[in-house]
C-alpha atoms as a PDB file:
ATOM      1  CA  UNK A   1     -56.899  -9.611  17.565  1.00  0.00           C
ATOM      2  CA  UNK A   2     -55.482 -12.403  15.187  1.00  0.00           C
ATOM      3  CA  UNK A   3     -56.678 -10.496  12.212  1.00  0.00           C
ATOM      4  CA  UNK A   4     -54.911  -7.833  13.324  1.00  0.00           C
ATOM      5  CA  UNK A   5     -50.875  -9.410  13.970  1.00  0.00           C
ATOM      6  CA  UNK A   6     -51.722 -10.976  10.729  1.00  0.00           C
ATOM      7  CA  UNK A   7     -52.305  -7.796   9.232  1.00  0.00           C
ATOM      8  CA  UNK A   8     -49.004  -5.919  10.887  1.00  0.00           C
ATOM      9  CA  UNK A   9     -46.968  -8.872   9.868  1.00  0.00           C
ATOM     10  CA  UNK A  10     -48.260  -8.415   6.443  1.00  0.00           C
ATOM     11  CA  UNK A  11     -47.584  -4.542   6.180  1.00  0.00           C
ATOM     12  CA  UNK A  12     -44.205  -5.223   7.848  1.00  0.00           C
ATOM     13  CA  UNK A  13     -43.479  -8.219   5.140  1.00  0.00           C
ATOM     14  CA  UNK A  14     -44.164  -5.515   2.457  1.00  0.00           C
ATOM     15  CA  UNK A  15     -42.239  -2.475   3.713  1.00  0.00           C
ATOM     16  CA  UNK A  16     -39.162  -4.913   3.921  1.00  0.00           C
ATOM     17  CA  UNK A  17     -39.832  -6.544   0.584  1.00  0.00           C
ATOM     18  CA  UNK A  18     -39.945  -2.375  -1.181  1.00  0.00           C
ATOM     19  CA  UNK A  19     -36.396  -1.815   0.196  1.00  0.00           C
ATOM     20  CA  UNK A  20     -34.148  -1.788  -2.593  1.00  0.00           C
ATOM     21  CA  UNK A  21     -30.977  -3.536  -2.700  1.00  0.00           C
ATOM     22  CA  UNK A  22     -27.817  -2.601  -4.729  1.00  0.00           C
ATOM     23  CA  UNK A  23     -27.814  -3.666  -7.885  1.00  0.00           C
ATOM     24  CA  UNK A  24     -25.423  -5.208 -10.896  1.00  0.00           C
ATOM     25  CA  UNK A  25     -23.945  -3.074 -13.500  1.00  0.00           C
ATOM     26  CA  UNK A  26     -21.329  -3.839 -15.531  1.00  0.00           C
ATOM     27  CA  UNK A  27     -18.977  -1.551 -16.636  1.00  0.00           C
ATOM     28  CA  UNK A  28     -18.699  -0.366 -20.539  1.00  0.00           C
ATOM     29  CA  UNK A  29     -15.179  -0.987 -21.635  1.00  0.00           C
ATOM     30  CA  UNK A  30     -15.798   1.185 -24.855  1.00  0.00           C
ATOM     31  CA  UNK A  31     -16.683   4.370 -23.106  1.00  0.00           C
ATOM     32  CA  UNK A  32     -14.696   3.839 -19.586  1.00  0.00           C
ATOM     33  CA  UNK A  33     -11.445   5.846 -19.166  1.00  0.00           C
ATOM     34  CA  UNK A  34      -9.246   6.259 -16.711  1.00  0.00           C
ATOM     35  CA  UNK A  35      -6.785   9.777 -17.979  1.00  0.00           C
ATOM     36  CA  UNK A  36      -3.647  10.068 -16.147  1.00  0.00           C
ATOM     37  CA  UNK A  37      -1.347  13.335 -16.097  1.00  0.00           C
ATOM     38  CA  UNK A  38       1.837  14.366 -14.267  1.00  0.00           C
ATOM     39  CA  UNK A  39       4.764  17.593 -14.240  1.00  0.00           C
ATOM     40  CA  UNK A  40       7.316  16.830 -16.450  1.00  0.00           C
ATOM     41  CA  UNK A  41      10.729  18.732 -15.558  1.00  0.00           C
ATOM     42  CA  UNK A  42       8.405  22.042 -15.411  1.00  0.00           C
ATOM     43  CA  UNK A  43       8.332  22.018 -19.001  1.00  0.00           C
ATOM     44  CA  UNK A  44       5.179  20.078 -19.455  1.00  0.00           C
ATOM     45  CA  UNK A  45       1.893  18.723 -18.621  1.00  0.00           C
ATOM     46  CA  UNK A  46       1.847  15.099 -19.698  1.00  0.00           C
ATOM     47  CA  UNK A  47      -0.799  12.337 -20.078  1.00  0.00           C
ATOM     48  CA  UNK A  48      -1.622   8.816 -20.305  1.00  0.00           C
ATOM     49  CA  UNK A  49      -4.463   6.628 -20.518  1.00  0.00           C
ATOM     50  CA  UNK A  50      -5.810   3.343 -19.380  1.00  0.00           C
ATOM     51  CA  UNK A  51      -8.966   1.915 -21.818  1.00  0.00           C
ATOM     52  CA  UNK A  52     -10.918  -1.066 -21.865  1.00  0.00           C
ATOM     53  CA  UNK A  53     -11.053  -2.202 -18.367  1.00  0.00           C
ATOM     54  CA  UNK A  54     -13.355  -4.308 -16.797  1.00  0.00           C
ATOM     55  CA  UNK A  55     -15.699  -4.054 -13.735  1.00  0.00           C
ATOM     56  CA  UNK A  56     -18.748  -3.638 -11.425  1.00  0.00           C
ATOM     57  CA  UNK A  57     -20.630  -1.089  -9.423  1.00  0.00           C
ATOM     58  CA  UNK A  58     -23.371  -2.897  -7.770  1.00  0.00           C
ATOM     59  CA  UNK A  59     -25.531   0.510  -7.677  1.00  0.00           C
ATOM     60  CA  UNK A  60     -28.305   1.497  -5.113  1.00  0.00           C
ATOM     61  CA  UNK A  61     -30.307   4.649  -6.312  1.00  0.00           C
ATOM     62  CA  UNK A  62     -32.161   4.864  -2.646  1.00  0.00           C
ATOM     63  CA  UNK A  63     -29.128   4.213  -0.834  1.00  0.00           C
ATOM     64  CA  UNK A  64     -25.671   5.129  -2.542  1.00  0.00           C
ATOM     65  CA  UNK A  65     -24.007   4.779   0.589  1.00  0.00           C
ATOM     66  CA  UNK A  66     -24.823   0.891   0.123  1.00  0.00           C
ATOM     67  CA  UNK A  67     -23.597   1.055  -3.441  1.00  0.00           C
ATOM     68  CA  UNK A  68     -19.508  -0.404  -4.154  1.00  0.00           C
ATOM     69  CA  UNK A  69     -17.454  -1.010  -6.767  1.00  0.00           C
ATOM     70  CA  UNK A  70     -14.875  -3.099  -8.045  1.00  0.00           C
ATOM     71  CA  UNK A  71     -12.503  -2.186 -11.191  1.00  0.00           C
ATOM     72  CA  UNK A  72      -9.069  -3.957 -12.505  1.00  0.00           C
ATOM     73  CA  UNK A  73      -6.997  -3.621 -15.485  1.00  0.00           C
ATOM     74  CA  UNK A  74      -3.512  -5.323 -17.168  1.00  0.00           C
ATOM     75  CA  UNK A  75      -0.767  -2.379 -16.412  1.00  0.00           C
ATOM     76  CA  UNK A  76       0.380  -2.804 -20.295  1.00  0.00           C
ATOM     77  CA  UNK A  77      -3.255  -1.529 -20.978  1.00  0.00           C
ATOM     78  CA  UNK A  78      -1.470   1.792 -20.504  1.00  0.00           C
ATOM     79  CA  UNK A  79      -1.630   3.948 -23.620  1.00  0.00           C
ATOM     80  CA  UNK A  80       1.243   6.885 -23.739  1.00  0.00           C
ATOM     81  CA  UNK A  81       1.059   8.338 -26.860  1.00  0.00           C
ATOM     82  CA  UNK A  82       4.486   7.664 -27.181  1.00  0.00           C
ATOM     83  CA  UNK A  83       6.119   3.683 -27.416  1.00  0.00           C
ATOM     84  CA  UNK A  84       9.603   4.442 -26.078  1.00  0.00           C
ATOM     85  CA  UNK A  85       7.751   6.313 -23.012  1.00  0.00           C
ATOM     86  CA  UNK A  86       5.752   2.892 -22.545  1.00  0.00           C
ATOM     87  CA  UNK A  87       8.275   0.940 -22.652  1.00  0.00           C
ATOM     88  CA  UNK A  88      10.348   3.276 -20.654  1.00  0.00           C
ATOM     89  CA  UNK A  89       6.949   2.506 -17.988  1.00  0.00           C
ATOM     90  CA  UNK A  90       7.194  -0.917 -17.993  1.00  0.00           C
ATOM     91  CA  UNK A  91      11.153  -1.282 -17.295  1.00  0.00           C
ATOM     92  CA  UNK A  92      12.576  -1.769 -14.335  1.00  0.00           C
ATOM     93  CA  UNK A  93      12.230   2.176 -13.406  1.00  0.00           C
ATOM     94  CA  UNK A  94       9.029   1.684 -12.803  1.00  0.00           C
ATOM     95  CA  UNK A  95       6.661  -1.056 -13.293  1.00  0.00           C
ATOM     96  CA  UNK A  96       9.101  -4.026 -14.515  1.00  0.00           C
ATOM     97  CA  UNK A  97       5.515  -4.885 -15.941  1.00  0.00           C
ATOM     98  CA  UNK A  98       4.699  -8.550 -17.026  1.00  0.00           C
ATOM     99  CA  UNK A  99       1.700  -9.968 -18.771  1.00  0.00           C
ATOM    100  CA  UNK A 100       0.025 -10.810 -15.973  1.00  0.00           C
ATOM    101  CA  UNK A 101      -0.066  -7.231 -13.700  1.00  0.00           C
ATOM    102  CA  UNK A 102      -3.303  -6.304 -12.773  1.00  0.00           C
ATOM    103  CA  UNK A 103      -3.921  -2.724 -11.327  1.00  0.00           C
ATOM    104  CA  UNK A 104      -7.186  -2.957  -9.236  1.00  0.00           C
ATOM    105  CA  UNK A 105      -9.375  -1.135  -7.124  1.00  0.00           C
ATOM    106  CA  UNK A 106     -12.127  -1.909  -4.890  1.00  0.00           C
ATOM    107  CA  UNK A 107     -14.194   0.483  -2.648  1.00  0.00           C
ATOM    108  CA  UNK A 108     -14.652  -0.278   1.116  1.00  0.00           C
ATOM    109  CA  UNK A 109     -17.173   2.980   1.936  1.00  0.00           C
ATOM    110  CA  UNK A 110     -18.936   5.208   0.102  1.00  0.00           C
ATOM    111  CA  UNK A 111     -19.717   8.932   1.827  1.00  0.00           C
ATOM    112  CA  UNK A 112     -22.442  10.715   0.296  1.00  0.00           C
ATOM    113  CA  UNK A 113     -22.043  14.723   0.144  1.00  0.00           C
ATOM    114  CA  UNK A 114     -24.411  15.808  -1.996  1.00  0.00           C
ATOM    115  CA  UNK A 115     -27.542  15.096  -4.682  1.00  0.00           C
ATOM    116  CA  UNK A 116     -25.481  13.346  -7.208  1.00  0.00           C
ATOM    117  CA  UNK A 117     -21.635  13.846  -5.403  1.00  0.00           C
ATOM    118  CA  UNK A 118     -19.938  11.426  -3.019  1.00  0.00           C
ATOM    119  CA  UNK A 119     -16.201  10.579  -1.804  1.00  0.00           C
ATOM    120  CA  UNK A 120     -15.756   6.856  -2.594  1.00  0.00           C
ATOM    121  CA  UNK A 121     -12.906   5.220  -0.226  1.00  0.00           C
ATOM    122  CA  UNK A 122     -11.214   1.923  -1.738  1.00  0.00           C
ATOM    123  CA  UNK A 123      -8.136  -0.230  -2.012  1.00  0.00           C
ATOM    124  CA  UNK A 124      -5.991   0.977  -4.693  1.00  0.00           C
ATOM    125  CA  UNK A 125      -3.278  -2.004  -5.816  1.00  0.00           C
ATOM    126  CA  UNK A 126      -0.611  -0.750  -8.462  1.00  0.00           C
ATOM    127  CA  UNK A 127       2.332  -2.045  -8.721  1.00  0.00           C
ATOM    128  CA  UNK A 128       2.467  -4.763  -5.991  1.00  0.00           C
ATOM    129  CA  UNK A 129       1.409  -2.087  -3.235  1.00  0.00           C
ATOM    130  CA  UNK A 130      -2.282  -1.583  -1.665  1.00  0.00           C
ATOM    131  CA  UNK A 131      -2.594   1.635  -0.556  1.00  0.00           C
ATOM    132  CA  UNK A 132      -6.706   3.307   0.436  1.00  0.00           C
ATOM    133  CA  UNK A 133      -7.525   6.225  -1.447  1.00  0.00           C
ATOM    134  CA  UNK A 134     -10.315   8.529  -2.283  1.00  0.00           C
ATOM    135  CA  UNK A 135     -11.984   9.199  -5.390  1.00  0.00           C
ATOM    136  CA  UNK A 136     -14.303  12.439  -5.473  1.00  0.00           C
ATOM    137  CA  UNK A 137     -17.159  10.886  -7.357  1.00  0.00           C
ATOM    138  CA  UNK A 138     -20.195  12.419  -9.459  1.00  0.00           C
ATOM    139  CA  UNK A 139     -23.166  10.659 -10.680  1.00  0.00           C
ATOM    140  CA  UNK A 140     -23.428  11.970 -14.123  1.00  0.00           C
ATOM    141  CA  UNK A 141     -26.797  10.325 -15.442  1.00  0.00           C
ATOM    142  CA  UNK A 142     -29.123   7.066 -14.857  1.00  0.00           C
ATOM    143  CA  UNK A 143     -31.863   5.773 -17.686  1.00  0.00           C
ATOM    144  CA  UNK A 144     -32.564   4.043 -20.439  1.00  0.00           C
ATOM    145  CA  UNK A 145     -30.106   3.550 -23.264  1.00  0.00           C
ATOM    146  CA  UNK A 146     -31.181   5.280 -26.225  1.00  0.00           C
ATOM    147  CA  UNK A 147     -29.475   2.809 -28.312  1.00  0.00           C
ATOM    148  CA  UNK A 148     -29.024  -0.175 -25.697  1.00  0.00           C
ATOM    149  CA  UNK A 149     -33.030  -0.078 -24.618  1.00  0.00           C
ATOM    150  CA  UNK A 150     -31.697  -0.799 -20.803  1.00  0.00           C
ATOM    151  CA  UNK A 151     -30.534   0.900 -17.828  1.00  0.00           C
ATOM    152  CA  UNK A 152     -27.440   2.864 -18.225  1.00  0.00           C
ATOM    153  CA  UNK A 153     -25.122   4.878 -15.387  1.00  0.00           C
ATOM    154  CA  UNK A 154     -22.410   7.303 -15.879  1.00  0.00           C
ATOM    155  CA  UNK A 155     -19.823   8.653 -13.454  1.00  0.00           C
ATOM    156  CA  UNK A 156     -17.412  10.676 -13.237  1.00  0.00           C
ATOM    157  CA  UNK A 157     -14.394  10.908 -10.344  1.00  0.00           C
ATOM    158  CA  UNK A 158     -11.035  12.751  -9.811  1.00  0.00           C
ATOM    159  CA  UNK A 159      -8.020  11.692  -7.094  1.00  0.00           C
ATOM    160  CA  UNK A 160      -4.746  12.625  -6.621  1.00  0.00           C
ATOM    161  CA  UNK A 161      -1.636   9.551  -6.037  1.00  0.00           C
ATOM    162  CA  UNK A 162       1.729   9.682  -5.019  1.00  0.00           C
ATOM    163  CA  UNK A 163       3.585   7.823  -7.162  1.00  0.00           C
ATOM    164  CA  UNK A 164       6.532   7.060  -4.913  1.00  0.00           C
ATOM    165  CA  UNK A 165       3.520   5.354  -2.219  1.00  0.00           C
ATOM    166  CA  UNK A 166       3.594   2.769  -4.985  1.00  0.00           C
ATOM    167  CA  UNK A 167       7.041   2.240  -5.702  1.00  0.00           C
ATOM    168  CA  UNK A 168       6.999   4.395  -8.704  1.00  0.00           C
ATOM    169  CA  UNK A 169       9.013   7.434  -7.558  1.00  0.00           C
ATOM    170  CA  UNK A 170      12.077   7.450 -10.160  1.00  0.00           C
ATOM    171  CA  UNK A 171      12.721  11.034 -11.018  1.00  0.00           C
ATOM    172  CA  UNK A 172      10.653  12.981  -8.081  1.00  0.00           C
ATOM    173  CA  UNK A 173      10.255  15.518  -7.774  1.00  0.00           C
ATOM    174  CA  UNK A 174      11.570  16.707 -11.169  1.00  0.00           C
ATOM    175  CA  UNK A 175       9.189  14.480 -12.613  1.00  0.00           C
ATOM    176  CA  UNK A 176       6.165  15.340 -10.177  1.00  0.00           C
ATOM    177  CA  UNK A 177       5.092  12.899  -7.574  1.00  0.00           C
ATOM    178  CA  UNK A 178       1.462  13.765  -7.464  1.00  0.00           C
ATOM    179  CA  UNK A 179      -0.476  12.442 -10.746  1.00  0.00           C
ATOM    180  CA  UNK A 180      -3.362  13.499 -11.050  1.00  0.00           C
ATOM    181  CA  UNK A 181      -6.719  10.990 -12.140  1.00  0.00           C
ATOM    182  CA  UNK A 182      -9.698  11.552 -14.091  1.00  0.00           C
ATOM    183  CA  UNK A 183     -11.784   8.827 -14.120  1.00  0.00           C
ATOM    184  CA  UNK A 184     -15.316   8.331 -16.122  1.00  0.00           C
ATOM    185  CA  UNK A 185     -17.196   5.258 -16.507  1.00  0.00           C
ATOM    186  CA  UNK A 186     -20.289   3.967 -18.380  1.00  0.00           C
ATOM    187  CA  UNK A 187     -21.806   0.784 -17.031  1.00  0.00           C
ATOM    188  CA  UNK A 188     -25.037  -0.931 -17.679  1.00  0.00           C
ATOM    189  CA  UNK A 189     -27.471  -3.100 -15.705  1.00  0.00           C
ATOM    190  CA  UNK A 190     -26.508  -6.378 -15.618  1.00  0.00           C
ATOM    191  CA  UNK A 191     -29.133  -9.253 -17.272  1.00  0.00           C
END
């Protein structure tokens, strides 16, 4: 009979220990974009970028659901296109950016809706305002690196804001409200 608890407690001790956790990626700041576009006047489709950001997905292949991440950025990291629109973005129209202004975003609950598709809930913070949003998220690929010789991820989301939520509604709606994100990110397992 002793043999035998010992034995459960064993098999029990190794189905726990084969339950993966989330784990540590770190995002690629040389292939992570975040591409931003909005209604000008009717006239126009127009489009920004942000580049270079930093962040992490702690990533669990069994369980998505159990996966997060966490992503921030300096506002002036904005890329227009166009100098006088930037600097048009960071007056007192809109951002009154300094230095120092972070745009962030962390998740607080991942759905998952299909194979490689999920809706990813988080704290959006832009502009001094938190607001919860939802990106509609697609895992693109995991693997090796062909170059890097590690494991690799790749996603891809879309979402919708309302600028004026934020504090950034100058113009609506002749200059649209709703601006529309496309997000993809790179990230690879951390050391």
């Amino acid at each position: 009979m002793k043999n035998l608890l010992l034995a459960a407690a064993l098999s029990g001790a190794a189905a726990t220990a084969a339950v993966a956790a989330p784990e540590k990626y770190v995002l690629d700041a040389s292939h992570s974009q975040i591409v931003f576009s909005y209604n000008h006047l009717g006239f126009s489709t127009t489009w920004g970028m942000f580049s270079g950001f930093e962040g992490e997905i702690m990533f669990d292949q069994e369980d998505p659901a159990a996966s997060s991440v966490s992503v921030s950025m300096p506002v002036m990291s904005m890329l227009t296109g166009w100098e006088a629109r930037f600097n048009h973005f960071m007056s007192k129209d809109f951002f009154e950016a300094s230095e120092a202004e972070m745009v962030s975003f962390t998740s607080t609950g991942i759905e998952v809706t299909g194979d490689k598709t999920a809706k990813i809930t988080g704290d959006l913070t832009l502009n001094g305002v938190t607001k919860a949003v939802v990106l509609d998220a697609k895992l693109n690929q995991t693997g090796d690196h062909p170059m890097a010789g590690k494991p690799w991820a790749g996603f891809d989301a879309t979402t919708t804001l309302v600028r004026s939520d934020f504090g950034l509604g100058k113009f609506a709606p002749y200059v649209s409200d709703e601006v529309q994100l496309q997000i993809s990110v790179e990230a690879m397992k951390a050391e």
